[in-house]
N, C-alpha and C. Protein backbone atom coordinates (compact mmCIF):
# COMPACT_ATOMS: atom_id res chain seq x y z
N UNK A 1 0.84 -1.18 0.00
CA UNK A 1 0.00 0.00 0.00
C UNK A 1 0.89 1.25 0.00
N UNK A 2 0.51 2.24 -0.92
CA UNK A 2 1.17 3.22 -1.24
C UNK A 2 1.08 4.17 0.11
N UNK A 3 2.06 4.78 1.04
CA UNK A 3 1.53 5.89 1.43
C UNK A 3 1.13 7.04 1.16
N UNK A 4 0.70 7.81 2.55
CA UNK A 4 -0.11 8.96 1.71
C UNK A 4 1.02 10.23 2.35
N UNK A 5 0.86 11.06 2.48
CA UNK A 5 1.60 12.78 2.27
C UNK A 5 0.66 13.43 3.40
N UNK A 6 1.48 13.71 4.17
CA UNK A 6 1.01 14.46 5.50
C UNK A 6 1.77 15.80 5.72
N UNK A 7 1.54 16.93 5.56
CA UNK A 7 2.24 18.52 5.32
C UNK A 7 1.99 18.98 6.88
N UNK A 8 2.46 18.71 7.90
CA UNK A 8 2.67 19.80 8.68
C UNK A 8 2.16 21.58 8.75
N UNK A 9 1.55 21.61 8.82
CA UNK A 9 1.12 23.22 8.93
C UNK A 9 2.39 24.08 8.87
N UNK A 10 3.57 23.87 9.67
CA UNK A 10 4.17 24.48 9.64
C UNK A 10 5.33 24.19 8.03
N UNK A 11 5.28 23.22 7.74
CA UNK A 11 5.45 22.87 6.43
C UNK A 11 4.83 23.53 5.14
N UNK A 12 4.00 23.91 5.61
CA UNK A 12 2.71 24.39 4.32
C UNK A 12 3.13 25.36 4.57
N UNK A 13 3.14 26.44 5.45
CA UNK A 13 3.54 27.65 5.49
C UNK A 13 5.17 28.09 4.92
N UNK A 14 5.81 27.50 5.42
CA UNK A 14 7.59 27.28 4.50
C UNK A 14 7.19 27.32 2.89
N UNK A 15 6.68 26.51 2.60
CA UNK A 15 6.00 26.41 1.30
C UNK A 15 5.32 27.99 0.54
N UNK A 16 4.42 28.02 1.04
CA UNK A 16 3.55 29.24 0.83
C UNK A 16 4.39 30.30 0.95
N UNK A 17 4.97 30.43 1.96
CA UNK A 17 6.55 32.03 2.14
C UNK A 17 7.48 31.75 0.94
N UNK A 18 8.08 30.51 0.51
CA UNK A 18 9.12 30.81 -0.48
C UNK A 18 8.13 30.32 -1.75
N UNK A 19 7.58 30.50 -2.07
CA UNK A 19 6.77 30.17 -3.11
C UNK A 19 6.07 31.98 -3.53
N UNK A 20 5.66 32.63 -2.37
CA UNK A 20 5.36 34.32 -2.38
C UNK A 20 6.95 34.81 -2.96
N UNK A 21 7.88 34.74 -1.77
CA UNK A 21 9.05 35.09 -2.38
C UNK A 21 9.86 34.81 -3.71
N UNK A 22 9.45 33.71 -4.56
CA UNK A 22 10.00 33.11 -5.51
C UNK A 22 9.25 34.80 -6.66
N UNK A 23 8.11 34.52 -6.48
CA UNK A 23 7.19 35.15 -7.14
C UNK A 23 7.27 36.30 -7.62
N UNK A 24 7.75 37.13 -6.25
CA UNK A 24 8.61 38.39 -6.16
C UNK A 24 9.30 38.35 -6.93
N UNK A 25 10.57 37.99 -7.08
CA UNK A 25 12.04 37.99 -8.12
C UNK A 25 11.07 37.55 -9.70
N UNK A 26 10.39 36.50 -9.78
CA UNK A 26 10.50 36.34 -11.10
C UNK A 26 9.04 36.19 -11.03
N UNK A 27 7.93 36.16 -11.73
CA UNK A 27 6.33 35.94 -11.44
C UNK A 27 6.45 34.66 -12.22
N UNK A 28 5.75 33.32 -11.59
CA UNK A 28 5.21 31.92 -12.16
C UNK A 28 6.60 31.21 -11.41
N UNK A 29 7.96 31.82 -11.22
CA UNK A 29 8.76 30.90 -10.27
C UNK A 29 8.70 30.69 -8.90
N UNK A 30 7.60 30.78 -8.31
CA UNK A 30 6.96 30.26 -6.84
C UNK A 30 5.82 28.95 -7.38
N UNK A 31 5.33 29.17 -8.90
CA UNK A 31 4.70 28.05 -9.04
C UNK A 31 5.56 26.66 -9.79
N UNK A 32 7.10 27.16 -10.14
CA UNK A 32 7.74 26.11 -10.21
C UNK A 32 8.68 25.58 -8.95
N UNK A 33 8.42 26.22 -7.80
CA UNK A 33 9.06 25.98 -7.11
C UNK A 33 8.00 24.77 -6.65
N UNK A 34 6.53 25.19 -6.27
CA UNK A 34 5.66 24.53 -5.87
C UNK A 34 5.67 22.98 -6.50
N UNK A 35 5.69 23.15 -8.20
CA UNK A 35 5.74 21.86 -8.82
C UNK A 35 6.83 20.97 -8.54
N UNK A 36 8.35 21.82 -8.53
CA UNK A 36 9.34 20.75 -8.14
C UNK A 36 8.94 20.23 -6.68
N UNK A 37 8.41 20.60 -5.99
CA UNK A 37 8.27 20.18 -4.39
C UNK A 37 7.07 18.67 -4.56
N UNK A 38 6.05 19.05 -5.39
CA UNK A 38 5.25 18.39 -5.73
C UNK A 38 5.75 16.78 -6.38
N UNK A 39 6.67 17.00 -7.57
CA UNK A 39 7.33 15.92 -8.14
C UNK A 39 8.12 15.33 -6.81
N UNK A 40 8.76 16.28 -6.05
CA UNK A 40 9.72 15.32 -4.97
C UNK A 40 8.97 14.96 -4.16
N UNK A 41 8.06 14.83 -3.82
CA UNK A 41 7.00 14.39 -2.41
C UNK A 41 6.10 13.18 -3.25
N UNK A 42 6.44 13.08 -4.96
CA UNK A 42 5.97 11.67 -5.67
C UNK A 42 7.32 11.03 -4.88
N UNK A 43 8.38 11.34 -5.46
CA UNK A 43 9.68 10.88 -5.14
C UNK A 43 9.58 10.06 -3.53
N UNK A 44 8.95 10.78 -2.92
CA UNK A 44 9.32 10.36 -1.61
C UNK A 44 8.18 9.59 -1.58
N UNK A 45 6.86 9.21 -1.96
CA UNK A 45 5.65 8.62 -1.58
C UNK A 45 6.43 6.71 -2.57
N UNK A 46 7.00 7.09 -3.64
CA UNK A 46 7.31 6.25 -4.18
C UNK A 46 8.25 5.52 -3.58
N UNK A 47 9.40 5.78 -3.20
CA UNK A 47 10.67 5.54 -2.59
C UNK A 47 11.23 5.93 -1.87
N UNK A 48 10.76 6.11 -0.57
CA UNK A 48 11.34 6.99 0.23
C UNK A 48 12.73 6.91 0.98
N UNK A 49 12.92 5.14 0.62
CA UNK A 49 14.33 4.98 1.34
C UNK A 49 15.49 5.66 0.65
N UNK A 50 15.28 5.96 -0.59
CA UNK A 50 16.14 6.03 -1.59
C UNK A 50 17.00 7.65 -0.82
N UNK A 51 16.23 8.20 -0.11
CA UNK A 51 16.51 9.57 0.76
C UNK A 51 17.47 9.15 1.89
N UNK A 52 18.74 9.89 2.46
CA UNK A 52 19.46 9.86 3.21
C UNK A 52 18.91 10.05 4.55
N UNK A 53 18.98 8.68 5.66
CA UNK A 53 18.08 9.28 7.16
C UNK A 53 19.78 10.16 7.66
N UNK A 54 18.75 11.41 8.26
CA UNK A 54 20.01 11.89 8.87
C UNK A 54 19.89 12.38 10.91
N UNK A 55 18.73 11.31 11.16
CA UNK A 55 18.41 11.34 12.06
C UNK A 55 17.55 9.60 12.45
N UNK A 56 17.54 9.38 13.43
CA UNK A 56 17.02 7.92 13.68
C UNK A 56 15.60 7.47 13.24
N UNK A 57 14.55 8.94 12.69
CA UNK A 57 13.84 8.71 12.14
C UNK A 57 13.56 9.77 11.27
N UNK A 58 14.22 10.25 10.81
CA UNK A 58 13.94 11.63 9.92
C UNK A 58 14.97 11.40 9.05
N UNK A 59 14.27 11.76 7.51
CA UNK A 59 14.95 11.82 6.47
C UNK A 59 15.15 13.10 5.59
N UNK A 60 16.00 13.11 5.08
CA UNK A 60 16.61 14.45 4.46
C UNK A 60 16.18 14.15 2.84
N UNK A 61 15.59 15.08 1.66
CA UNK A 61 15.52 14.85 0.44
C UNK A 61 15.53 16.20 -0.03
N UNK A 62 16.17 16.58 -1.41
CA UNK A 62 16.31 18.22 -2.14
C UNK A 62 16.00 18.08 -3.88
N UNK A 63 14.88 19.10 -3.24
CA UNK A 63 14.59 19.17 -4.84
C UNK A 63 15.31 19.96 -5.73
N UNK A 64 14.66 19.21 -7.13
CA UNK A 64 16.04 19.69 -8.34
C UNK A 64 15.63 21.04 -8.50
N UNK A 65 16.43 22.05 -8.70
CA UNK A 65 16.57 23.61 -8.73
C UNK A 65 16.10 24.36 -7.70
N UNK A 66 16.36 24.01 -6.86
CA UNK A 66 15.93 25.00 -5.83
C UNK A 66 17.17 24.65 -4.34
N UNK A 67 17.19 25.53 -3.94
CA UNK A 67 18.15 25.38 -2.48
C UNK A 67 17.09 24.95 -1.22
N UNK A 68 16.42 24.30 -1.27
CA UNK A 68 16.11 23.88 -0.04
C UNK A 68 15.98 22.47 0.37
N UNK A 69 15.65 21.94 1.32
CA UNK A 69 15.84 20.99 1.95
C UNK A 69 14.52 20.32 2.87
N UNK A 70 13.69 19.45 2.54
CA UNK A 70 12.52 18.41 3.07
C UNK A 70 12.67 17.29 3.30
N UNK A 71 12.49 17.92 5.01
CA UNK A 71 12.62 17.15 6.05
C UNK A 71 11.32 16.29 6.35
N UNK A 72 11.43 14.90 6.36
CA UNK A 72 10.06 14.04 7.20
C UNK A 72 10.48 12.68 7.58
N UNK A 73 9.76 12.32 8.10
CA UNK A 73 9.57 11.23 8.68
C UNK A 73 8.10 10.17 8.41
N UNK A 74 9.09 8.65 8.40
CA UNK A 74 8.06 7.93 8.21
C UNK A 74 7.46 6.91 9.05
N UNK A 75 6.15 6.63 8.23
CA UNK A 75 5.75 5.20 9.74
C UNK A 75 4.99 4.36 8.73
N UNK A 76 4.02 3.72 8.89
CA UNK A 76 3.52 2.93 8.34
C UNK A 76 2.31 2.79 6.70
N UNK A 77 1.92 4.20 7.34
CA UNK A 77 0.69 4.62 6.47
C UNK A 77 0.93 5.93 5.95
N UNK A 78 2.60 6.74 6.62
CA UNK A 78 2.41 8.28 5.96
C UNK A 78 3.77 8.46 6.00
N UNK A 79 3.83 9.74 4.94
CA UNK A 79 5.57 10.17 5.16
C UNK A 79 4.82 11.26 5.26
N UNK A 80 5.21 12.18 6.37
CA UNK A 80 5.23 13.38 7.45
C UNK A 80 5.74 14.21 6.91
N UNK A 81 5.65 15.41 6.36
CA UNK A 81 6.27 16.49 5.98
C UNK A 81 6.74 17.68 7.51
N UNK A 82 7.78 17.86 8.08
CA UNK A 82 8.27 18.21 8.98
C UNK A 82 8.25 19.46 8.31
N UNK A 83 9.10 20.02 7.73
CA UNK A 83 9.99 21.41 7.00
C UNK A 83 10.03 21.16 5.77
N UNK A 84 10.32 22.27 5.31
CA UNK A 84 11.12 22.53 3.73
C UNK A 84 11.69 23.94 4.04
N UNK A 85 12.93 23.60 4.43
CA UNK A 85 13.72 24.91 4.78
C UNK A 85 14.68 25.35 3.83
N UNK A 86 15.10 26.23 3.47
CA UNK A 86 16.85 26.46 2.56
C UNK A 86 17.81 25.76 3.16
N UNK A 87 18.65 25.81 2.37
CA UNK A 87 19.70 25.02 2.71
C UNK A 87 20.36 25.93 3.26
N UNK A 88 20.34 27.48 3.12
CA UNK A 88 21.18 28.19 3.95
C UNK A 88 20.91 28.40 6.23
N UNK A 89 19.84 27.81 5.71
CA UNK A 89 20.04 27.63 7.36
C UNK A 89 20.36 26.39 8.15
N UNK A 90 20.52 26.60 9.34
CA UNK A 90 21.19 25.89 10.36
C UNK A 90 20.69 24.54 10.31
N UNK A 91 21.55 23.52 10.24
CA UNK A 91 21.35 22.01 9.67
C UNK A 91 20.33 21.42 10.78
N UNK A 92 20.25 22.43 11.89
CA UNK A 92 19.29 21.33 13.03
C UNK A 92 18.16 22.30 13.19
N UNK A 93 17.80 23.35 12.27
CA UNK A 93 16.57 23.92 12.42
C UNK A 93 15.09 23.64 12.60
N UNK A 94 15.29 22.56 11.47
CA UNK A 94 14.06 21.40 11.80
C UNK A 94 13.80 20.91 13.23
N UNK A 95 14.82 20.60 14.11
CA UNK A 95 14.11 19.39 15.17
C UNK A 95 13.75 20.13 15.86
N UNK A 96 12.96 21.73 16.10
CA UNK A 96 12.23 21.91 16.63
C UNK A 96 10.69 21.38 16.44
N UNK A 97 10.69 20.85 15.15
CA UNK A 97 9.36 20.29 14.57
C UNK A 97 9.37 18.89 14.72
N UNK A 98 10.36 17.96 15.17
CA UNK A 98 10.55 16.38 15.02
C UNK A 98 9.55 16.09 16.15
N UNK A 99 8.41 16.53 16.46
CA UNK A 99 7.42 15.60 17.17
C UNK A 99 6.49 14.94 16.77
């Protein structure tokens, strides 16, 4: 059974801010930012091991053209969307969200 995609609120919002900001600089590149996020969260529903764990249950995956970094975790029935942060911030920014 395929899992399903669980976005964190605070995930959706990361999303929604650099997706406004993309928009800013160029108009329709917050909606390719959106689509690459979209293709990588197939990526991850499909194969999720194929992603580096960089925590005992949290996995690290980066989509193509963009600098950021989506963070989740899995269990049986869902992969968890924690973050989607830049890569320019602090590598442990996320585990304020690892609950």
């Amino acid at each position: 059974m395929k899992r399903r995609l669980v976005l964190r609120p605070e995930a959706r919002l990361d999303i929604r801010e650099a997706a406004l900001w993309y928009d800013e600089q160029s108009p329709g590149l917050g909606d390719r930012f959106v689509e690459d996020l979209n293709a990588l969260f197939e990526r991850i529903l499909e194969a999720p091991l194929q992603f580096p764990k960089i925590d005992p249950a949290v996995y690290c995956a980066l989509p193509h053209g963009f600098p950021y970094k989506v963070y989740f975790r899995l269990d049986q029935t869902s992969a968890r969307i924690l973050a989607v942060m830049h890569q320019s911030r602090h590598p442990d920014a996320w585990r304020s969200r690892n609950r």
